[in-house]
PDB file of N, CA and C in Angstrom:
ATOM      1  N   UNK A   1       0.827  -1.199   0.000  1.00  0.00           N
ATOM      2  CA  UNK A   1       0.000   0.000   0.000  1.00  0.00           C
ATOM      3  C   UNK A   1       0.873   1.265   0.000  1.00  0.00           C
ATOM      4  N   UNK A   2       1.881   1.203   0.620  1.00  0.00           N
ATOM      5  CA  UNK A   2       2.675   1.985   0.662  1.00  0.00           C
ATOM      6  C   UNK A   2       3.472   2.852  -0.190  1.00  0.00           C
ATOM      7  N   UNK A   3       3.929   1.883  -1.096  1.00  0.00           N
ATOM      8  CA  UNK A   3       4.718   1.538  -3.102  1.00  0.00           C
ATOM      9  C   UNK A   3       3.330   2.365  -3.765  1.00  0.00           C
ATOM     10  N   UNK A   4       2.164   1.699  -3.667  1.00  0.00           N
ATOM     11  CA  UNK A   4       1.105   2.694  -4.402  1.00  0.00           C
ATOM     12  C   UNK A   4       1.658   4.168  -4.168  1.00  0.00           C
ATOM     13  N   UNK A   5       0.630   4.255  -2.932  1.00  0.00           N
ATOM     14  CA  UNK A   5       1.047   5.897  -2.354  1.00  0.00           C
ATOM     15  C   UNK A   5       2.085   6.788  -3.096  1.00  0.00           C
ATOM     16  N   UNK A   6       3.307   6.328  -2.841  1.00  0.00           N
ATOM     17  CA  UNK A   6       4.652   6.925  -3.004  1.00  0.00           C
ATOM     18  C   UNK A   6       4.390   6.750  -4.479  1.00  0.00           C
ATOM     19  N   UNK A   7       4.436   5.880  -5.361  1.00  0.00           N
ATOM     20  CA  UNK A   7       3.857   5.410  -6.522  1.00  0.00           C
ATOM     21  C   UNK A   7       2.974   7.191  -7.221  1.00  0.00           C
ATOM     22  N   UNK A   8       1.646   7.762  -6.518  1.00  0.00           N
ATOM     23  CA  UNK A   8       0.989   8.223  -7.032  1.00  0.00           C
ATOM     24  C   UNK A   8       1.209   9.803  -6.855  1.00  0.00           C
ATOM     25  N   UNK A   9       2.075   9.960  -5.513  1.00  0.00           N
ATOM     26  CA  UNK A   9       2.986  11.148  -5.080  1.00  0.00           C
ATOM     27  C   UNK A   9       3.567  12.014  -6.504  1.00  0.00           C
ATOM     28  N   UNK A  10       4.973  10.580  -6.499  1.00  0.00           N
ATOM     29  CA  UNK A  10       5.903  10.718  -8.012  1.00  0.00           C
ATOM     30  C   UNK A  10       5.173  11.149  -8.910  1.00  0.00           C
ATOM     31  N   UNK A  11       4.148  10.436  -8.966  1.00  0.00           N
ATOM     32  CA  UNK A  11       3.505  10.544 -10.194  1.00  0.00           C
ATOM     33  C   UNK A  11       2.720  12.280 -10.377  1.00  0.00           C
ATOM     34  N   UNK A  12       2.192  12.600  -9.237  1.00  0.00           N
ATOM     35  CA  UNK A  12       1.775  13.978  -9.184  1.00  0.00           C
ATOM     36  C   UNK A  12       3.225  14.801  -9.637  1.00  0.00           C
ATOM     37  N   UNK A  13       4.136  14.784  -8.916  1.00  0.00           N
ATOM     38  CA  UNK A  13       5.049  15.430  -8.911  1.00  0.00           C
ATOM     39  C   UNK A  13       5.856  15.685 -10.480  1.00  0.00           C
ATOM     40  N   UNK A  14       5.817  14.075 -11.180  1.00  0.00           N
ATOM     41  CA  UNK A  14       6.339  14.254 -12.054  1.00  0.00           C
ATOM     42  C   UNK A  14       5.454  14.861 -13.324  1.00  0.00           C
ATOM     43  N   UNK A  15       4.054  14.610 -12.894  1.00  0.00           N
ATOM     44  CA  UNK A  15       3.422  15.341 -13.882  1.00  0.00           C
ATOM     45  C   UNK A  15       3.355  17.138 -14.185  1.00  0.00           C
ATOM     46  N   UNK A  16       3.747  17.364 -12.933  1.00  0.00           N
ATOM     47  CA  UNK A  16       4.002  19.396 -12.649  1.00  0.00           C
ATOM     48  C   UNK A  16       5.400  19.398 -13.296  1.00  0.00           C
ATOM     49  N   UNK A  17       6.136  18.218 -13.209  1.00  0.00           N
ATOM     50  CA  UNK A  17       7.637  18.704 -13.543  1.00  0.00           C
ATOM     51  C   UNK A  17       7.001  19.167 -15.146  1.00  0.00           C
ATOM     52  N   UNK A  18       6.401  18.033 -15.711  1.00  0.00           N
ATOM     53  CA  UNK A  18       6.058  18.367 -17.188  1.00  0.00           C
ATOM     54  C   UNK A  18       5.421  18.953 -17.427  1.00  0.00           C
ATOM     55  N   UNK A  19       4.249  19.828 -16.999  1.00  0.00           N
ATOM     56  CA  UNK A  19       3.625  20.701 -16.921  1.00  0.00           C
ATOM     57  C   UNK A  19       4.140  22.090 -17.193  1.00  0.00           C
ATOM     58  N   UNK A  20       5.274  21.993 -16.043  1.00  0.00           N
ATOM     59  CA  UNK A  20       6.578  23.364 -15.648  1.00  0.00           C
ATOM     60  C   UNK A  20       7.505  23.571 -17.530  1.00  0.00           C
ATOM     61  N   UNK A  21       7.842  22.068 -17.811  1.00  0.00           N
ATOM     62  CA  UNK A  21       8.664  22.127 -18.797  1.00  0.00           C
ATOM     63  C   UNK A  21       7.826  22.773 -20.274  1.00  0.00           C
ATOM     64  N   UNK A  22       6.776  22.436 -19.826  1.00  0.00           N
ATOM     65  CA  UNK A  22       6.306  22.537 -21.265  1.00  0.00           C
ATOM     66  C   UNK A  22       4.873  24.115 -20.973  1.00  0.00           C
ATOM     67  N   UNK A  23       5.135  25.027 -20.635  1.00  0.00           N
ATOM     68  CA  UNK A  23       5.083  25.999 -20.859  1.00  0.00           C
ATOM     69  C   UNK A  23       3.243  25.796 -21.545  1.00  0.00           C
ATOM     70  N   UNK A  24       3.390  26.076 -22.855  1.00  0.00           N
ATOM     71  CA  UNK A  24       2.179  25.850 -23.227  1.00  0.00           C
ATOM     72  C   UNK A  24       1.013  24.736 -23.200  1.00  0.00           C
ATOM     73  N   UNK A  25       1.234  23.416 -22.738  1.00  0.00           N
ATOM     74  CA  UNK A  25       0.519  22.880 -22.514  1.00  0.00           C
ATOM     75  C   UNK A  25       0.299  22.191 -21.059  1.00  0.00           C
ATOM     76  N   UNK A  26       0.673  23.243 -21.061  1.00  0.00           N
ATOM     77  CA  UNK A  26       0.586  23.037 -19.308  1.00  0.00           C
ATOM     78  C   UNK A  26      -1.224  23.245 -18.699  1.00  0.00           C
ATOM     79  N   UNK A  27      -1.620  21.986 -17.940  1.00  0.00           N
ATOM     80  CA  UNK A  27      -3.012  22.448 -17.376  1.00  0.00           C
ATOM     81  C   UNK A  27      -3.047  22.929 -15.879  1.00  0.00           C
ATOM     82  N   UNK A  28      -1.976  23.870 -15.703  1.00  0.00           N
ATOM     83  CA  UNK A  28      -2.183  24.347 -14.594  1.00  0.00           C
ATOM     84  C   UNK A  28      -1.854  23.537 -13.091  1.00  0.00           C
ATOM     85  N   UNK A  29      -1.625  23.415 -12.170  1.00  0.00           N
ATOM     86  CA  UNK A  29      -1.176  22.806 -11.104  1.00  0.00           C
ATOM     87  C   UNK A  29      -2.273  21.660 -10.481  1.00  0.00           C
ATOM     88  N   UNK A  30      -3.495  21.864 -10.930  1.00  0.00           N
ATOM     89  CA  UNK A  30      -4.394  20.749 -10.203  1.00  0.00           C
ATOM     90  C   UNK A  30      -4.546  19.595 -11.041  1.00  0.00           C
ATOM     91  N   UNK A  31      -4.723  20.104 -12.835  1.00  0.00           N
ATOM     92  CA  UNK A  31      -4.417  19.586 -13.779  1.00  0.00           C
ATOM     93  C   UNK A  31      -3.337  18.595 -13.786  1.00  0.00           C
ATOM     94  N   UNK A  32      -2.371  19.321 -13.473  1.00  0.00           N
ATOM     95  CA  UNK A  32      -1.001  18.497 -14.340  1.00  0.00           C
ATOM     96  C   UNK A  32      -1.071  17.790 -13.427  1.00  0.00           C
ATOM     97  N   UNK A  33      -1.799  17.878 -11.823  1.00  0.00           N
ATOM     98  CA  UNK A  33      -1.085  16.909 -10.448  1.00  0.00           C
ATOM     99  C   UNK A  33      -1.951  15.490 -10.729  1.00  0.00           C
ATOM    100  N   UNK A  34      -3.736  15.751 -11.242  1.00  0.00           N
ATOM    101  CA  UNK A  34      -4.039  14.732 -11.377  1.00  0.00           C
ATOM    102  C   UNK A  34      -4.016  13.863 -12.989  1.00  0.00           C
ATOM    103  N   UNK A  35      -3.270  14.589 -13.691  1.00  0.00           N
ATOM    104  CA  UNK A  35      -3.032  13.640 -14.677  1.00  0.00           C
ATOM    105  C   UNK A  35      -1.592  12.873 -13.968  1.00  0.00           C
ATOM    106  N   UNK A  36      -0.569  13.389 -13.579  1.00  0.00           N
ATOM    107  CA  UNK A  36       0.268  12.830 -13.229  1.00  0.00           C
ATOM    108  C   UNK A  36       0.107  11.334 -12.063  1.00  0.00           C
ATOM    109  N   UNK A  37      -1.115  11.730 -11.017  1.00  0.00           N
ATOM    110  CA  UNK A  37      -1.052  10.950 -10.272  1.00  0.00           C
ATOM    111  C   UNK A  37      -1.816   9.726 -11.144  1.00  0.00           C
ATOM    112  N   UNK A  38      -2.913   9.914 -12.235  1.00  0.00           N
ATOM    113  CA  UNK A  38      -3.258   8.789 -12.961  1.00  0.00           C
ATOM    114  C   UNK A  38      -2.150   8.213 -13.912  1.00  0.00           C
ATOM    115  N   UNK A  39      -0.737   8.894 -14.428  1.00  0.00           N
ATOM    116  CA  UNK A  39       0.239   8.021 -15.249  1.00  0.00           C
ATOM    117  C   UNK A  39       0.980   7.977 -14.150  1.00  0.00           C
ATOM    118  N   UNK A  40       0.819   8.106 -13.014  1.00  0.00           N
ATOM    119  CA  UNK A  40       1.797   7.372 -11.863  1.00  0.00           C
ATOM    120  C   UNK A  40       1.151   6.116 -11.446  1.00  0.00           C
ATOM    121  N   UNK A  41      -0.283   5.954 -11.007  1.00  0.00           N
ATOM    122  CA  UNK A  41      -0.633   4.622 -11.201  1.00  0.00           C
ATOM    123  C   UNK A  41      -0.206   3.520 -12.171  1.00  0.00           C
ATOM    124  N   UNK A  42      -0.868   4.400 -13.376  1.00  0.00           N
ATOM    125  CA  UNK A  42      -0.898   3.333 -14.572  1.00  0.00           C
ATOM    126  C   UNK A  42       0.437   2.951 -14.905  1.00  0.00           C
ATOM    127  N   UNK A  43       1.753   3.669 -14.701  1.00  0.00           N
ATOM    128  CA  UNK A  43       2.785   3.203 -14.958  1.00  0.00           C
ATOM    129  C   UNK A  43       4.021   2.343 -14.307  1.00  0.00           C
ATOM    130  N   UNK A  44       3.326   2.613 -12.871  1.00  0.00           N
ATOM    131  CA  UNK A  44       3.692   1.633 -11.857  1.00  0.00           C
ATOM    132  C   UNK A  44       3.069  -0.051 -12.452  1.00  0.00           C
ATOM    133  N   UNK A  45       1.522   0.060 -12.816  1.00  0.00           N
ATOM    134  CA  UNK A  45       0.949  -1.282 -13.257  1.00  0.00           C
ATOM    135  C   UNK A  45       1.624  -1.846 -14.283  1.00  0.00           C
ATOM    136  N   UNK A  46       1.708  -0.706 -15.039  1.00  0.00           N
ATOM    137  CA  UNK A  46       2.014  -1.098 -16.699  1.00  0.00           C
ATOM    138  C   UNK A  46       3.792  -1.817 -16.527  1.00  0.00           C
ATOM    139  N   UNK A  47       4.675  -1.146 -15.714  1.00  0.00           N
ATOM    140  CA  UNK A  47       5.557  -2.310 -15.368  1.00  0.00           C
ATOM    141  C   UNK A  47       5.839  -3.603 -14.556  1.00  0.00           C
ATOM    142  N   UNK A  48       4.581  -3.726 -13.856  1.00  0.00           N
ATOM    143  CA  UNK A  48       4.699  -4.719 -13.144  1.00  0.00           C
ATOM    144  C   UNK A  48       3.861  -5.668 -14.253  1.00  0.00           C
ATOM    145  N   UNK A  49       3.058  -5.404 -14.842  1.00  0.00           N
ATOM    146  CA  UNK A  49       2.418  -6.330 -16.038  1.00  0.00           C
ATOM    147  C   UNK A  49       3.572  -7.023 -16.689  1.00  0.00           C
ATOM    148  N   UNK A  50       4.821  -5.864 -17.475  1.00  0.00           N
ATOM    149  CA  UNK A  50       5.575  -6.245 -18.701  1.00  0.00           C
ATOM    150  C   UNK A  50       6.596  -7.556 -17.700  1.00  0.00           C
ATOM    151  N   UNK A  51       6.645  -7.339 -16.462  1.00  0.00           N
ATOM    152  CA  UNK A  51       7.744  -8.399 -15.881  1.00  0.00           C
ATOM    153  C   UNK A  51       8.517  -7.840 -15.044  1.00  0.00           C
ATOM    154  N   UNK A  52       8.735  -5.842 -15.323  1.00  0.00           N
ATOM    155  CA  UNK A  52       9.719  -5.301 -14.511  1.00  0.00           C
ATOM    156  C   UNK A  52       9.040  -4.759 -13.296  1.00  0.00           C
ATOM    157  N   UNK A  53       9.870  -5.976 -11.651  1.00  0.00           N
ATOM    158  CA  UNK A  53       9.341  -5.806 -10.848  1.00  0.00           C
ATOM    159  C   UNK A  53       9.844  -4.379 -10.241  1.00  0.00           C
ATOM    160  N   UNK A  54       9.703  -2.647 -10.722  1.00  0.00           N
ATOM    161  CA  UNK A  54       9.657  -1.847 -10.453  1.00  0.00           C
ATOM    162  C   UNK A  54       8.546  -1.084 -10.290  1.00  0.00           C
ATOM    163  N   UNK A  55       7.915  -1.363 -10.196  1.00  0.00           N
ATOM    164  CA  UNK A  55       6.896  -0.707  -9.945  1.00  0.00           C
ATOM    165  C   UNK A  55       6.328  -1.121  -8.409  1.00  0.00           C
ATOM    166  N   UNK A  56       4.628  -1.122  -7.884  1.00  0.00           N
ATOM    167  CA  UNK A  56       4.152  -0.777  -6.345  1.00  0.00           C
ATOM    168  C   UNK A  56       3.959  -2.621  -5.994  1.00  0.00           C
ATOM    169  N   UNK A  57       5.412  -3.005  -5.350  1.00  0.00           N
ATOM    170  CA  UNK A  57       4.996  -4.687  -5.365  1.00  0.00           C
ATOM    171  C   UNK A  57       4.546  -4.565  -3.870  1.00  0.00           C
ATOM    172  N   UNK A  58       4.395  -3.950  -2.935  1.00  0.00           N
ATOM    173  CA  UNK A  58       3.958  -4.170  -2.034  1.00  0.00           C
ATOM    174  C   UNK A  58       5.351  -4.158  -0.694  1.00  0.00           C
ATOM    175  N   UNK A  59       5.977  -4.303  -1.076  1.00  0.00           N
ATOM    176  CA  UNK A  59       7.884  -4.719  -0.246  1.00  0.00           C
ATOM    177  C   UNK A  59       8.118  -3.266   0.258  1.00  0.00           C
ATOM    178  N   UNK A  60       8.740  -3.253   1.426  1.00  0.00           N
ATOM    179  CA  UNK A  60       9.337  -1.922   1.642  1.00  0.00           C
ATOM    180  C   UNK A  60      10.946  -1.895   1.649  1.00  0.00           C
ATOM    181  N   UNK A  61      11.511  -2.617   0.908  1.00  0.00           N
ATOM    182  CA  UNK A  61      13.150  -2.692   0.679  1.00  0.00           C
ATOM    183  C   UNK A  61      13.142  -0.974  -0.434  1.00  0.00           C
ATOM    184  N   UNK A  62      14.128  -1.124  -0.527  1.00  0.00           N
ATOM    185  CA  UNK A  62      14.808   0.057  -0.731  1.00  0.00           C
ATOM    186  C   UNK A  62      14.262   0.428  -2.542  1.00  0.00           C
ATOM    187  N   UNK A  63      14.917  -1.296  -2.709  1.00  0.00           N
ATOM    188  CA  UNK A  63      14.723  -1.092  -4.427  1.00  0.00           C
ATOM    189  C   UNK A  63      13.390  -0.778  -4.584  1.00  0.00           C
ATOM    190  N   UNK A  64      12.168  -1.132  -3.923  1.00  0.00           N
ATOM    191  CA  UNK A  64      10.990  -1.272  -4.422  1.00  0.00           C
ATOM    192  C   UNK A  64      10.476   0.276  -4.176  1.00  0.00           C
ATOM    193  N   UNK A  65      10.991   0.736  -3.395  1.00  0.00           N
ATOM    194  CA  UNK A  65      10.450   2.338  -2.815  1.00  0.00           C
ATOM    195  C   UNK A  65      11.231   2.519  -4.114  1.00  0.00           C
ATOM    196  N   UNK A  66      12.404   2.483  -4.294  1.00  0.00           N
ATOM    197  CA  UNK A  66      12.907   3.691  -5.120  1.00  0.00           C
ATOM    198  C   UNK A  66      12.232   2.857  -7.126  1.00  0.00           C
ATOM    199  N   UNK A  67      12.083   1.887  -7.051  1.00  0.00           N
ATOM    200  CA  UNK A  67      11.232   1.592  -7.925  1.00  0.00           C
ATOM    201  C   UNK A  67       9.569   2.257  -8.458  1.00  0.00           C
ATOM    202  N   UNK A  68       9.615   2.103  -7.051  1.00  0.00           N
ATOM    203  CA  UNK A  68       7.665   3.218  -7.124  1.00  0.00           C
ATOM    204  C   UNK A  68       8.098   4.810  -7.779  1.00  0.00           C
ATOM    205  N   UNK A  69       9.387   5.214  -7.159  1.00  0.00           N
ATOM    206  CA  UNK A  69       9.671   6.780  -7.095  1.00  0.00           C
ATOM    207  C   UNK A  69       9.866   7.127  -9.052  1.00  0.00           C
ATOM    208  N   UNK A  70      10.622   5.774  -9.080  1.00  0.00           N
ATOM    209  CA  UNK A  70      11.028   6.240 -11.295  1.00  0.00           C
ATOM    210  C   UNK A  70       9.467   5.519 -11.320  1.00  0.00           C
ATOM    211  N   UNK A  71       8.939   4.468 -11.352  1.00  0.00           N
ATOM    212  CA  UNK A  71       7.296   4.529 -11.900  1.00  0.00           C
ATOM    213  C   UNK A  71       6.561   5.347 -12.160  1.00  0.00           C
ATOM    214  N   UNK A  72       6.548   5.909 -11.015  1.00  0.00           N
ATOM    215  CA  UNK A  72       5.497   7.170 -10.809  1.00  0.00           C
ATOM    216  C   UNK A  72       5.875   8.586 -11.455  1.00  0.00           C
ATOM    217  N   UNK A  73       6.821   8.596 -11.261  1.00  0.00           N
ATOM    218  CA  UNK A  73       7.532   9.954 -11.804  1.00  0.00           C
ATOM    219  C   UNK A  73       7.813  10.038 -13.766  1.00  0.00           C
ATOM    220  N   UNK A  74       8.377   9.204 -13.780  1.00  0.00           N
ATOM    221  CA  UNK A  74       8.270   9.066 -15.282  1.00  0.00           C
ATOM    222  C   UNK A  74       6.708   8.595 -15.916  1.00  0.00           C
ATOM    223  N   UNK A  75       6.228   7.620 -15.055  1.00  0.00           N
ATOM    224  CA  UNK A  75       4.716   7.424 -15.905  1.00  0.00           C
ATOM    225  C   UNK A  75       3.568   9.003 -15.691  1.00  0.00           C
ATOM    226  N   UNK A  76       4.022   9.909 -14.771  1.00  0.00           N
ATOM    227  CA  UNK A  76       3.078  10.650 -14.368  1.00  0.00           C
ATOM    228  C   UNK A  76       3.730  12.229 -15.639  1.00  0.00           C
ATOM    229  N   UNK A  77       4.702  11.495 -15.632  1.00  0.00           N
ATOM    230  CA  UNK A  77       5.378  12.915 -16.895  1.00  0.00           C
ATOM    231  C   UNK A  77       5.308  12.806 -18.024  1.00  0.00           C
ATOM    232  N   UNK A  78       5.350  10.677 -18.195  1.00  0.00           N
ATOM    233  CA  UNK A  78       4.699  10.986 -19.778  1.00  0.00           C
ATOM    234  C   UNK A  78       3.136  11.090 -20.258  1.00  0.00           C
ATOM    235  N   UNK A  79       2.491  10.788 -19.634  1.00  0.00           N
ATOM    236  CA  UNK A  79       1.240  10.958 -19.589  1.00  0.00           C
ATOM    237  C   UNK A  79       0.542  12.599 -19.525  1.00  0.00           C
ATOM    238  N   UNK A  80       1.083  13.657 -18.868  1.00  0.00           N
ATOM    239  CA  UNK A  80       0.907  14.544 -18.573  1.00  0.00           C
ATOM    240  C   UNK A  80       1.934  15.556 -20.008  1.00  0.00           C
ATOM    241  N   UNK A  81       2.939  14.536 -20.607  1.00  0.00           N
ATOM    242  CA  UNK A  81       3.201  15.443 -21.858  1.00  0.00           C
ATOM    243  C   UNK A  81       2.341  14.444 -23.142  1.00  0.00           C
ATOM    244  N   UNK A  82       2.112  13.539 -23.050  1.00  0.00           N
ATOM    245  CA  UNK A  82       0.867  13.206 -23.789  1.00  0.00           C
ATOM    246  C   UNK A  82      -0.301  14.422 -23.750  1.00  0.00           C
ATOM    247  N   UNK A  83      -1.215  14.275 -22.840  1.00  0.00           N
ATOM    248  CA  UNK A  83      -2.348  14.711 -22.662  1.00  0.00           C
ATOM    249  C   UNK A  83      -1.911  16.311 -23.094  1.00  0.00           C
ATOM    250  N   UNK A  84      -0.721  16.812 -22.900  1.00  0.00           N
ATOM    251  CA  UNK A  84      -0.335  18.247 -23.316  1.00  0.00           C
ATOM    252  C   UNK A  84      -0.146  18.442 -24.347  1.00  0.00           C
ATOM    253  N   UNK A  85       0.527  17.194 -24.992  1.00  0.00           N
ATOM    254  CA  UNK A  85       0.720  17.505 -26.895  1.00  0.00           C
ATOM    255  C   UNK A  85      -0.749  17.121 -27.284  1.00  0.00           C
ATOM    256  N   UNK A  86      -1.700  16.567 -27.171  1.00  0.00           N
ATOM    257  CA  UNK A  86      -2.973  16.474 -27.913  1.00  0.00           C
ATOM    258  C   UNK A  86      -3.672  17.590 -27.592  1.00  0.00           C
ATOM    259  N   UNK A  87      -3.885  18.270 -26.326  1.00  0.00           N
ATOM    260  CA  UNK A  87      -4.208  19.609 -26.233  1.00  0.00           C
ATOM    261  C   UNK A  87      -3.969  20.417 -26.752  1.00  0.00           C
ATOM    262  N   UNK A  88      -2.567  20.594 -26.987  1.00  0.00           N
ATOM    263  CA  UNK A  88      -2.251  21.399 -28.421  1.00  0.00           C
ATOM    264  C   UNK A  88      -2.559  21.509 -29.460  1.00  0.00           C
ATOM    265  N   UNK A  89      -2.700  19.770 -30.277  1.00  0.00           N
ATOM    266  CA  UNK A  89      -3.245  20.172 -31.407  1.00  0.00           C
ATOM    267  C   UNK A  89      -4.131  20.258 -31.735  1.00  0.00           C
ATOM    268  N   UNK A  90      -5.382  19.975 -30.330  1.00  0.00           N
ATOM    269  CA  UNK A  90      -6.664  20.119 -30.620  1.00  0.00           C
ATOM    270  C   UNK A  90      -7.011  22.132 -30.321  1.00  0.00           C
ATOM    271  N   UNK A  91      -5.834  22.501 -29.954  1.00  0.00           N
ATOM    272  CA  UNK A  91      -6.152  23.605 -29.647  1.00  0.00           C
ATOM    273  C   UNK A  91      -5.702  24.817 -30.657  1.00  0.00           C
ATOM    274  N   UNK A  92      -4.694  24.247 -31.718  1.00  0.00           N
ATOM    275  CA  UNK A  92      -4.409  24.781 -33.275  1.00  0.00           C
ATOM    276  C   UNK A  92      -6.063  24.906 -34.357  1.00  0.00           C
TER     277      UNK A  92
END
């Protein structure tokens, strides 16, 4: 439960990082936090599906925390520059 959590944190966090980076498609701070915390879920899952046990296995060893922390953070940034590049071009 824990790996989630931290898992959906990253994932907020990393979605503002991309938010911050990308200037124009940025949805603002509540925006970018809950797209991020939904590609911090999904990308924690989406590696524990493919085989790579990095993502929220439930363990509180070191690797698995710092496993949740790149899950969440990278799944919550690409998702959040997804959802920002289609905003764009729906917004051209």
């Amino acid at each position: 439960m824990v790996a989630w959590i931290i898992s959906l944190l990253t994932g907020a966090l990393g979605g503002n990082l991309a938010g911050s980076l990308m200037k124009g498609s940025s949805l603002g701070m509540l925006g970018n936090s809950i797209v991020g915390i939904l590609g911090g879920g999904m990308g924690g899952g989406l590696l524990q599906m493919i085989g790579v046990d990095a993502g929220p296995s439930g363990g509180m060893d070191i690797a698995s925390i710092l496993g949740s922390v790149a899950s969440g953070g990278v799944g919550g940034g690409v998702l959040m520059a997804i959802v920002g590049f289609i905003r764009s071009i729906i917004g051209k």
